[in-house]
N, C-alpha and C. Protein backbone atom coordinates (compact mmCIF):
# COMPACT_ATOMS: atom_id res chain seq x y z
N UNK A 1 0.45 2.80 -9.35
CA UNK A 1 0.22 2.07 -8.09
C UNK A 1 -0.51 0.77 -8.42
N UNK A 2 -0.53 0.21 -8.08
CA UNK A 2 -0.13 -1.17 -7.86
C UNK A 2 -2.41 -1.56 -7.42
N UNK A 3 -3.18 -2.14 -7.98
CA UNK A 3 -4.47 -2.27 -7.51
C UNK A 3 -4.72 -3.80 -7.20
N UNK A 4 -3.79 -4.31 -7.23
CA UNK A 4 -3.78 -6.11 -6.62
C UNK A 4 -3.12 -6.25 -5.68
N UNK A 5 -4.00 -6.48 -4.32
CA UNK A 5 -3.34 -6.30 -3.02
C UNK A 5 -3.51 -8.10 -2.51
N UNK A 6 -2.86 -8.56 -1.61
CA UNK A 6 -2.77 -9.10 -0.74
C UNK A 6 -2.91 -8.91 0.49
N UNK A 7 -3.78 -8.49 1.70
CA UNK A 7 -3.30 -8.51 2.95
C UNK A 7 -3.12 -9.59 3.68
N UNK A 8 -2.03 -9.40 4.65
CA UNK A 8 -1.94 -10.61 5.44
C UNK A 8 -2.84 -10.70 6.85
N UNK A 9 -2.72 -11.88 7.35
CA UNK A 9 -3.31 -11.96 8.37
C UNK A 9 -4.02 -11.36 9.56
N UNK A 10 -2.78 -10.15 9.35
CA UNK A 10 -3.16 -9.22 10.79
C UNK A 10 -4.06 -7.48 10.19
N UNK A 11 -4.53 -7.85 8.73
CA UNK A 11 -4.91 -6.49 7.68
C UNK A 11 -6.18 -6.95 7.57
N UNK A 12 -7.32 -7.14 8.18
CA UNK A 12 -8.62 -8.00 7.54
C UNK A 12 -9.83 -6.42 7.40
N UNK A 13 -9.37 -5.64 8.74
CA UNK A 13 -10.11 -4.67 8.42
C UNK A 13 -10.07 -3.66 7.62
N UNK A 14 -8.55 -3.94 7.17
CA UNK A 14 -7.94 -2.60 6.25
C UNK A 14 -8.25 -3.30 4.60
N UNK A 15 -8.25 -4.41 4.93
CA UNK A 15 -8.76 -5.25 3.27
C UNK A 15 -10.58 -4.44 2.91
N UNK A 16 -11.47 -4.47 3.93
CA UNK A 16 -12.40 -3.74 3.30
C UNK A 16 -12.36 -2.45 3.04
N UNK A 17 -11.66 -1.48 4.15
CA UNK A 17 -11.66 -0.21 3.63
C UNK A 17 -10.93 -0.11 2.25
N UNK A 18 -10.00 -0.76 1.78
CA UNK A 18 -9.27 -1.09 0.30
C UNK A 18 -10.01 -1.54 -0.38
N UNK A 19 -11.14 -2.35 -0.31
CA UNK A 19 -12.08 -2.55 -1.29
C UNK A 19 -13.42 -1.72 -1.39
N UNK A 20 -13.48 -1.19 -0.60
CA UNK A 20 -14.64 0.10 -0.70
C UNK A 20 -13.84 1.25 -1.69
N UNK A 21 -12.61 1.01 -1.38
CA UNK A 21 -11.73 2.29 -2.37
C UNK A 21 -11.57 2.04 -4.30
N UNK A 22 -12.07 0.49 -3.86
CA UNK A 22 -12.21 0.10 -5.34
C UNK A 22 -10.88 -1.03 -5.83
N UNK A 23 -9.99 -1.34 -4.56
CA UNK A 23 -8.79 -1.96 -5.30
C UNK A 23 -9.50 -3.98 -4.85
N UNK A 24 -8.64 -4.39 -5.93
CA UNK A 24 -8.83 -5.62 -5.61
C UNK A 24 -7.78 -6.42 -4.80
N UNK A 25 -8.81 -6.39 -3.38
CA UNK A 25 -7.72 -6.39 -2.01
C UNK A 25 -8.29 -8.04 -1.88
N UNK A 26 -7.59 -9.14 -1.84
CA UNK A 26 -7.31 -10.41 -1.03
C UNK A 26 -7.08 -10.21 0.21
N UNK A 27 -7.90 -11.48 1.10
CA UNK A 27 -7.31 -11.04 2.43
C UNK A 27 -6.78 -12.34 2.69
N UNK A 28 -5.63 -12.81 3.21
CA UNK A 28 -4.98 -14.15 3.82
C UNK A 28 -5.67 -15.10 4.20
N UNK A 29 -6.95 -14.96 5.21
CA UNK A 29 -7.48 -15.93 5.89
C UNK A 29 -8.81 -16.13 4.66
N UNK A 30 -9.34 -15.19 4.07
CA UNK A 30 -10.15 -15.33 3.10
C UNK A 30 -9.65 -16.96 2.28
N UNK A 31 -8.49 -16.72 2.03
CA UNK A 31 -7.92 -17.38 1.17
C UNK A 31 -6.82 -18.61 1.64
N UNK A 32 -7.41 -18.36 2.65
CA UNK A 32 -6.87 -20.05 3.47
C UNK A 32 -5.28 -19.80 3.49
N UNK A 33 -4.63 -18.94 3.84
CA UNK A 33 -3.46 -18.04 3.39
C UNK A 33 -2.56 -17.38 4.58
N UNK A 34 -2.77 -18.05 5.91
CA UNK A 34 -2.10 -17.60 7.11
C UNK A 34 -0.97 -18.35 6.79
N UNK A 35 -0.29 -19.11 7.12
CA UNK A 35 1.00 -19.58 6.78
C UNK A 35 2.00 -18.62 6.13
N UNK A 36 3.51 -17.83 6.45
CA UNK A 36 3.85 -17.12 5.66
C UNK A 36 4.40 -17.68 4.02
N UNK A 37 4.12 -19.54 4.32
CA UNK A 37 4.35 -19.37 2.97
C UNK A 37 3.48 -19.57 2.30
N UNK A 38 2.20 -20.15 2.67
CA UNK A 38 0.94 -19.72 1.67
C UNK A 38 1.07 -18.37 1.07
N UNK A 39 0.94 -17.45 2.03
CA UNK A 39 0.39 -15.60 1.44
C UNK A 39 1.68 -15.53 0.23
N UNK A 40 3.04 -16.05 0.54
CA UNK A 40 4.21 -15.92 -0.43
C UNK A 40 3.58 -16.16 -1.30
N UNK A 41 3.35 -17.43 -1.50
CA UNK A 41 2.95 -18.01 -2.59
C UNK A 41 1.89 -17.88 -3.69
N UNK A 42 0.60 -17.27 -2.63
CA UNK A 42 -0.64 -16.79 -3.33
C UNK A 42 -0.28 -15.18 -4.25
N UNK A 43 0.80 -14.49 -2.75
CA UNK A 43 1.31 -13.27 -3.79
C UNK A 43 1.87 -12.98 -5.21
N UNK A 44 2.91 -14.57 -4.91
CA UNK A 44 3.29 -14.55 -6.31
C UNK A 44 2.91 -14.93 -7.62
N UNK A 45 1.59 -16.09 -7.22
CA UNK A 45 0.44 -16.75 -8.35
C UNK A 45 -0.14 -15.65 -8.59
N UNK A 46 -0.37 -14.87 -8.18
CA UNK A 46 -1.82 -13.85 -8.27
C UNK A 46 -1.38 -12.47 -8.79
N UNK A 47 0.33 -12.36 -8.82
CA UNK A 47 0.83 -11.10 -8.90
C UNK A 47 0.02 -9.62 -8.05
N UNK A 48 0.11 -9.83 -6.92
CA UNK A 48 -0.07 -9.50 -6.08
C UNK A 48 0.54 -8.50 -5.10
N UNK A 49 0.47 -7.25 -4.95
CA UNK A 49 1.49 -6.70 -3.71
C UNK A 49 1.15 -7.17 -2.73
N UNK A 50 2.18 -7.16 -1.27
CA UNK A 50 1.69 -7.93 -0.11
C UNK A 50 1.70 -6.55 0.45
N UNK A 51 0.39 -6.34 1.39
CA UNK A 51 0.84 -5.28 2.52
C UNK A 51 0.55 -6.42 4.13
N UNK A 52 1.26 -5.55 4.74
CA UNK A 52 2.00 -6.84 5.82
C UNK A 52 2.35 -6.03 7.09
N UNK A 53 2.21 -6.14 8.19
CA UNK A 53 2.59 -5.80 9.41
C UNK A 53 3.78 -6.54 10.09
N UNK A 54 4.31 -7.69 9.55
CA UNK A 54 5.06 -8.88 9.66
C UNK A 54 6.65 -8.26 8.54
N UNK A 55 7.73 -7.80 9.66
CA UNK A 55 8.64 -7.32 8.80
C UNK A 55 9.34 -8.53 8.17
N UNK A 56 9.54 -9.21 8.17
CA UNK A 56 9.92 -10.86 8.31
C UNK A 56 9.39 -11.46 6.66
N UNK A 57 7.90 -11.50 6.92
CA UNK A 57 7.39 -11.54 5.37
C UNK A 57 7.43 -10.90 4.60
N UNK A 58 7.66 -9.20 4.90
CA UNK A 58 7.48 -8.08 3.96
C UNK A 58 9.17 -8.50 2.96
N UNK A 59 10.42 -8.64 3.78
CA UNK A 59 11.64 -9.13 3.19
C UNK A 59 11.35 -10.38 2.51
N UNK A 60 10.84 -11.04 2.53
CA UNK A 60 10.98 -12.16 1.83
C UNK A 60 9.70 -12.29 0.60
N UNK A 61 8.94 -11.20 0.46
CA UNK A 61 7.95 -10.74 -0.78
C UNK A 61 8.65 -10.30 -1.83
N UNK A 62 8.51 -10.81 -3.05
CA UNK A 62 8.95 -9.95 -4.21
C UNK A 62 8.79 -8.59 -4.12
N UNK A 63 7.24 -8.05 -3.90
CA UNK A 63 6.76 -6.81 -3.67
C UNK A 63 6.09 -7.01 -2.66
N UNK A 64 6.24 -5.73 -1.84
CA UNK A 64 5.29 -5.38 -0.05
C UNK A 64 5.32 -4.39 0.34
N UNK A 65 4.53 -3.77 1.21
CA UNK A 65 4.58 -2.96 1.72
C UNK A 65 4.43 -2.90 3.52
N UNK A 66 5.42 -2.30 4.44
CA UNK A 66 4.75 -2.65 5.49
C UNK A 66 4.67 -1.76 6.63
N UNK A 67 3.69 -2.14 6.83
CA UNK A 67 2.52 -0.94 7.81
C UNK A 67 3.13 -1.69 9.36
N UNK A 68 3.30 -0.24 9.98
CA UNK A 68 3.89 -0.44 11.11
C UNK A 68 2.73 -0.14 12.25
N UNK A 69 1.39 0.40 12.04
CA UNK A 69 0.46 0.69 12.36
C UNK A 69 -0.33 -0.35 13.14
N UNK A 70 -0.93 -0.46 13.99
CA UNK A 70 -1.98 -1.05 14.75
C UNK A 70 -3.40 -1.15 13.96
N UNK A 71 -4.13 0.39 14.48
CA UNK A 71 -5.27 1.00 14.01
C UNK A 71 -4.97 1.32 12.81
N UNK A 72 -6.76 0.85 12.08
CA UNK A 72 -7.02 0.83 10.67
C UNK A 72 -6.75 2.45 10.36
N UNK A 73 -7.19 3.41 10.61
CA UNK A 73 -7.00 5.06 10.55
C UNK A 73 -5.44 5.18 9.93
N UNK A 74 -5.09 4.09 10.93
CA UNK A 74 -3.30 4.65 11.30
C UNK A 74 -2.79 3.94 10.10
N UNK A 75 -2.89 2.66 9.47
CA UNK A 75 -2.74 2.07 8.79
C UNK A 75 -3.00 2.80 7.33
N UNK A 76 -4.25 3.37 7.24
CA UNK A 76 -4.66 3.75 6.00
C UNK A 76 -3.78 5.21 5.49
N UNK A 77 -3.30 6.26 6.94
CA UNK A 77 -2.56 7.13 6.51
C UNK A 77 -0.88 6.60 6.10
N UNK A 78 -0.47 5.47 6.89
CA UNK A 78 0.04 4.81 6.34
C UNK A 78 0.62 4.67 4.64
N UNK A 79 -0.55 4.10 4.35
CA UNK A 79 -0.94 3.75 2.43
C UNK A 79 -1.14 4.94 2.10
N UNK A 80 -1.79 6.21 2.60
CA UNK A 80 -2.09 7.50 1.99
C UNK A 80 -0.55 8.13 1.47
N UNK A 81 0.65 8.38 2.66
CA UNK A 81 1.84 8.92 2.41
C UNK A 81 2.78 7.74 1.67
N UNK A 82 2.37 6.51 1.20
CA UNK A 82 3.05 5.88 0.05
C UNK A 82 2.29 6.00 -0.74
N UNK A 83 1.28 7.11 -1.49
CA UNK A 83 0.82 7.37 -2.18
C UNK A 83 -0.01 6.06 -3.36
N UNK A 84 -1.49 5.77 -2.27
CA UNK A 84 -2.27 4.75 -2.46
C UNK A 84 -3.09 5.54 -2.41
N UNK A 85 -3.90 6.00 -3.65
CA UNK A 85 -5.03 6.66 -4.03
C UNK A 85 -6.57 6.26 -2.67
N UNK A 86 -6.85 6.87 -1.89
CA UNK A 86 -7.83 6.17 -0.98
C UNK A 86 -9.02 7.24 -0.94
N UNK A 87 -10.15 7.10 -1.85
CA UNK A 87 -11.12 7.72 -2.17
C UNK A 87 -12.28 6.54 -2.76
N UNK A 88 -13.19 7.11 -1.80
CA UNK A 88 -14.20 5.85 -2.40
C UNK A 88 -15.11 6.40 -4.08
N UNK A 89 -15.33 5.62 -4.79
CA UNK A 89 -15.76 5.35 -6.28
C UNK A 89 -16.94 6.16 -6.19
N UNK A 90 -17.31 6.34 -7.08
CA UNK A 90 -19.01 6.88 -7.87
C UNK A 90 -19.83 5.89 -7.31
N UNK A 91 -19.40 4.38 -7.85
CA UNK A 91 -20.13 3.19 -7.41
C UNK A 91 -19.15 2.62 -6.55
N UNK A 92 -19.27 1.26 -5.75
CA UNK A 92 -18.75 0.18 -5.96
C UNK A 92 -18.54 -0.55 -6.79
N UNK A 93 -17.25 -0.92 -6.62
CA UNK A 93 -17.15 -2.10 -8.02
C UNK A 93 -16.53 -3.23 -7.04
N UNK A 94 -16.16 -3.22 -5.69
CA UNK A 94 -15.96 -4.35 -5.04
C UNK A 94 -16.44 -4.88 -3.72
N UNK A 95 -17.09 -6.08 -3.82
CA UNK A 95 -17.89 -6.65 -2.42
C UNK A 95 -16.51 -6.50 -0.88
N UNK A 96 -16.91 -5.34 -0.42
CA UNK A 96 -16.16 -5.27 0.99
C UNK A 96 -16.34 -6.46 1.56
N UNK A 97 -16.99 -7.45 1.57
CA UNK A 97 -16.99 -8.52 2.60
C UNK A 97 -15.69 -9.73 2.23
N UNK A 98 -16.18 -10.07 0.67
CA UNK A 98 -15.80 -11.11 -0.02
C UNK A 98 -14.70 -10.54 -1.18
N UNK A 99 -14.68 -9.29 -1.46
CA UNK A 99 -13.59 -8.92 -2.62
C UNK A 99 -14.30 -9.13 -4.07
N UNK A 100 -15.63 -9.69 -3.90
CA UNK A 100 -15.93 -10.35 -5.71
C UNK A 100 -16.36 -9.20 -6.49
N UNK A 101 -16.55 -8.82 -7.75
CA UNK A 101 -16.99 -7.95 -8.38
C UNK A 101 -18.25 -7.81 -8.17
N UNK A 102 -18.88 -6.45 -7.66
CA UNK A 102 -20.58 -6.04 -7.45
C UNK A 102 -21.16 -5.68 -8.76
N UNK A 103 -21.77 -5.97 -8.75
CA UNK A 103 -23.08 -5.56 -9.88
C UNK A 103 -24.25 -4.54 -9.40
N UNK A 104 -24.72 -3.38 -10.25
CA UNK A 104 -26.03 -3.05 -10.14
C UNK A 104 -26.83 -3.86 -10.07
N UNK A 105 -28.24 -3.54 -9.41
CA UNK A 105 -29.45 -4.36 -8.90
C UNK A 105 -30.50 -3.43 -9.34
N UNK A 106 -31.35 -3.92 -10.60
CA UNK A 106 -32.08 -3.15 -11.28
C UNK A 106 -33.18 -2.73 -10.38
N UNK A 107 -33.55 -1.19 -10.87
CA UNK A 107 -35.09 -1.09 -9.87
C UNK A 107 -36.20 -2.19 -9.82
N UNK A 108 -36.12 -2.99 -10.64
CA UNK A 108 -37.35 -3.93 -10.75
C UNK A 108 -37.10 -5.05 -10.35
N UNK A 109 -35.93 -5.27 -9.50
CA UNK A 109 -35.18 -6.64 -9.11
C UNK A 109 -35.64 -5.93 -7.71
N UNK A 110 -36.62 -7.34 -7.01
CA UNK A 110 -36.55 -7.08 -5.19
C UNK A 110 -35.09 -7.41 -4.72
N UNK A 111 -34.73 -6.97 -3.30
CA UNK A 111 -34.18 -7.40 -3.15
C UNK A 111 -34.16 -8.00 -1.26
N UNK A 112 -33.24 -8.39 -0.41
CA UNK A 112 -33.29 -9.51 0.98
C UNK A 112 -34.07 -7.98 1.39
N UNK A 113 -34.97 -8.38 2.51
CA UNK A 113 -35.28 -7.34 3.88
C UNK A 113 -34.20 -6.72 4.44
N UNK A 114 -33.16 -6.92 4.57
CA UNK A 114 -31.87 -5.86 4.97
C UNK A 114 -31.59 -4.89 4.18
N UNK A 115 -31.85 -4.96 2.72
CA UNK A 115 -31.57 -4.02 1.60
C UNK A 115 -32.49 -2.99 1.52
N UNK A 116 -32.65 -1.75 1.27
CA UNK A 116 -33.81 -0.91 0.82
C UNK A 116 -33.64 -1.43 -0.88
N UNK A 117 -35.57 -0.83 -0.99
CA UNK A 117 -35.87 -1.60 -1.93
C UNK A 117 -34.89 -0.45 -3.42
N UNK A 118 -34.73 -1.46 -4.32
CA UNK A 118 -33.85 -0.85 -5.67
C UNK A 118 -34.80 0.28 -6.60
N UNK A 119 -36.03 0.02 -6.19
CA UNK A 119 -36.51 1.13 -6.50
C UNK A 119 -36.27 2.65 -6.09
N UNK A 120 -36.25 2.57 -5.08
CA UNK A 120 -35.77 4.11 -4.01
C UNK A 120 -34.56 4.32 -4.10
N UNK A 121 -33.72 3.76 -4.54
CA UNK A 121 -32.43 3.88 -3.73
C UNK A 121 -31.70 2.47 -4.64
N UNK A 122 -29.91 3.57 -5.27
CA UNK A 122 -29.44 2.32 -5.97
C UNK A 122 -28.47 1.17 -4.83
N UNK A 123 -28.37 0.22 -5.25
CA UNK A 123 -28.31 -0.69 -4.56
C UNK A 123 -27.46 -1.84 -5.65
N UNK A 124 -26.56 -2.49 -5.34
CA UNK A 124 -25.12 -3.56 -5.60
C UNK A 124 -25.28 -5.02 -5.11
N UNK A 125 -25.03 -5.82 -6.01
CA UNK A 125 -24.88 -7.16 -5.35
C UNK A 125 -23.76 -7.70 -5.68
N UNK A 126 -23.36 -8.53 -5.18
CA UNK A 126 -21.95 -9.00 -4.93
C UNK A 126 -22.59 -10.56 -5.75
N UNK A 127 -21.49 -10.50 -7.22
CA UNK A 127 -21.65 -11.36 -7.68
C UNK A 127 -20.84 -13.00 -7.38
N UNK A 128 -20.33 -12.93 -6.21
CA UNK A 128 -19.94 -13.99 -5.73
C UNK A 128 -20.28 -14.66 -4.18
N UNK A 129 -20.59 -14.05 -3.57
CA UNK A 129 -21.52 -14.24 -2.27
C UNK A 129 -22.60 -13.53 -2.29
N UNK A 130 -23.07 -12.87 -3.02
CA UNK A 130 -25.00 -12.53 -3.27
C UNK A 130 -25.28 -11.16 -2.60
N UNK A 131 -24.22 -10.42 -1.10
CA UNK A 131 -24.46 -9.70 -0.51
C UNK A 131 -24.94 -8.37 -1.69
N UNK A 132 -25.81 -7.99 -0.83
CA UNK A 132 -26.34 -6.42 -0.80
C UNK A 132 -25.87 -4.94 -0.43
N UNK A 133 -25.69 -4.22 -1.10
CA UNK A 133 -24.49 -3.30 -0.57
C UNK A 133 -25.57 -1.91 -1.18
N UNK A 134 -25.49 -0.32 -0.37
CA UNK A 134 -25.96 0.37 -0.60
C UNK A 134 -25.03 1.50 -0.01
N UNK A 135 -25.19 2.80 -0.34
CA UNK A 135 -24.49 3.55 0.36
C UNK A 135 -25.16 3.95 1.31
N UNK A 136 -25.53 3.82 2.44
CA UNK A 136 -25.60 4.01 3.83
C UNK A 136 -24.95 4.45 4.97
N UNK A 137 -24.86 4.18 6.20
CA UNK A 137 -24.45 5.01 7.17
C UNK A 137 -22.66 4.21 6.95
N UNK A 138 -22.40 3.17 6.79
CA UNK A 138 -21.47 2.61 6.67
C UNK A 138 -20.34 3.24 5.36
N UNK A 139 -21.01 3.76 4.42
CA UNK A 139 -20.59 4.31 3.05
C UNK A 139 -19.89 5.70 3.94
N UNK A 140 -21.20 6.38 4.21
CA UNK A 140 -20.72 7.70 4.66
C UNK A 140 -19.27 7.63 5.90
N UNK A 141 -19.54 6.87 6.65
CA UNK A 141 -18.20 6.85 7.74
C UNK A 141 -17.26 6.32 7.45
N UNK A 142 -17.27 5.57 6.24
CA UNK A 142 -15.79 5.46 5.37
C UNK A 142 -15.67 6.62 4.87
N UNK A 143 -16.67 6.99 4.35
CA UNK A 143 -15.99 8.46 3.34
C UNK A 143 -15.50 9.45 4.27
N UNK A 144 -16.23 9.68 5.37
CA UNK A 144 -15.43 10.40 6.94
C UNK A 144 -13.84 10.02 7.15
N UNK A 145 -13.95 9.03 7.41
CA UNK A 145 -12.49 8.11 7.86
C UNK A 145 -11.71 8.96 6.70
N UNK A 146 -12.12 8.63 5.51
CA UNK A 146 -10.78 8.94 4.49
C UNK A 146 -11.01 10.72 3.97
N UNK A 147 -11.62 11.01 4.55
CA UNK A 147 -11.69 12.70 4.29
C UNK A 147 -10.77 12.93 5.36
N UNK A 148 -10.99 12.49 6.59
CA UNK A 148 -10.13 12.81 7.42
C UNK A 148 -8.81 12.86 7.23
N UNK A 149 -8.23 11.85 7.10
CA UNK A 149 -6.80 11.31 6.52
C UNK A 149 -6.36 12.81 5.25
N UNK A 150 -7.36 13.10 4.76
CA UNK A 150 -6.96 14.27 3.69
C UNK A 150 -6.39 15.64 4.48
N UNK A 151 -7.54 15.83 5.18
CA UNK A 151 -7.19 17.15 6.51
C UNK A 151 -6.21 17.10 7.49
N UNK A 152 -5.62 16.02 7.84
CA UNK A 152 -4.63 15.48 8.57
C UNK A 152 -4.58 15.06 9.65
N UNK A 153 -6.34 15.06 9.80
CA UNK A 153 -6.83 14.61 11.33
C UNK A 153 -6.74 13.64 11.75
């Protein structure tokens, strides 16, 4: 399977749950990439799969996939029955906001007032926009979401 994604325009929320799963998901507008022939184009520089709600672009992608889905849930069982591994990591290894590679944040490194401190509790920074990432209530209700999808709920 394929871990270089593209989403298009209408996938922005399904691009983080794909990067909490660990793949390196692009999102269209991230990447100045609404136009269907920008995303073409970025797909094919970047070697890239496209996943796409847009049947229109999905035909005219080298590689795509396309989600006929609305809701992110619906979307992700979607990618589950084309057999897209969707289980979140030990760690993070990708900034859900921005896509950049996270880094550990040593116990002895402070870190912003939104973060608990790296002493208590391990804690990720996003080596391309700086964000702070921990497993928290947000960690756990992804891992819900995609347990679910396992049970068939």
């Amino acid at each position: 399977m394929r871990d270089r994604l593209l989403l298009d325009a209408m996938l922005g929320k399904l691009a983080t749950y794909l990067r909490m799963c660990g793949y390196d998901a692009a999102y269209a507008l991230d990447r100045d990439a609404e136009a269907d022939e920008d995303a073409l184009g970025l797909a094919v520089s970047e070697d890239r799969l496209l996943l796409t709600r847009d049947e229109r672009l999905a035909n005219r992608a080298p590689e795509s996939v396309l989600l006929t889905e609305r809701d992110v849930t619906d979307q992700l069982r979607e990618l589950a029955v084309a057999d897209f591994p969707l289980e979140l990591p030990a760690e993070p290894s990708r900034c859900s906001a921005c896509n950049g590679p996270v880094e550990r944040v040593e116990p002895s490194e402070r870190t912003p007032e939104y973060a608990p401190d790296a002493s208590d509790e391990r804690v990720w920074r996003c080596a391309d926009c700086g964000q702070h990432f921990w497993k928290g209530s947000h960690w756990d209700a992804v891992a819900a979401t995609l347990g679910d999808l396992e049970s068939g709920e």
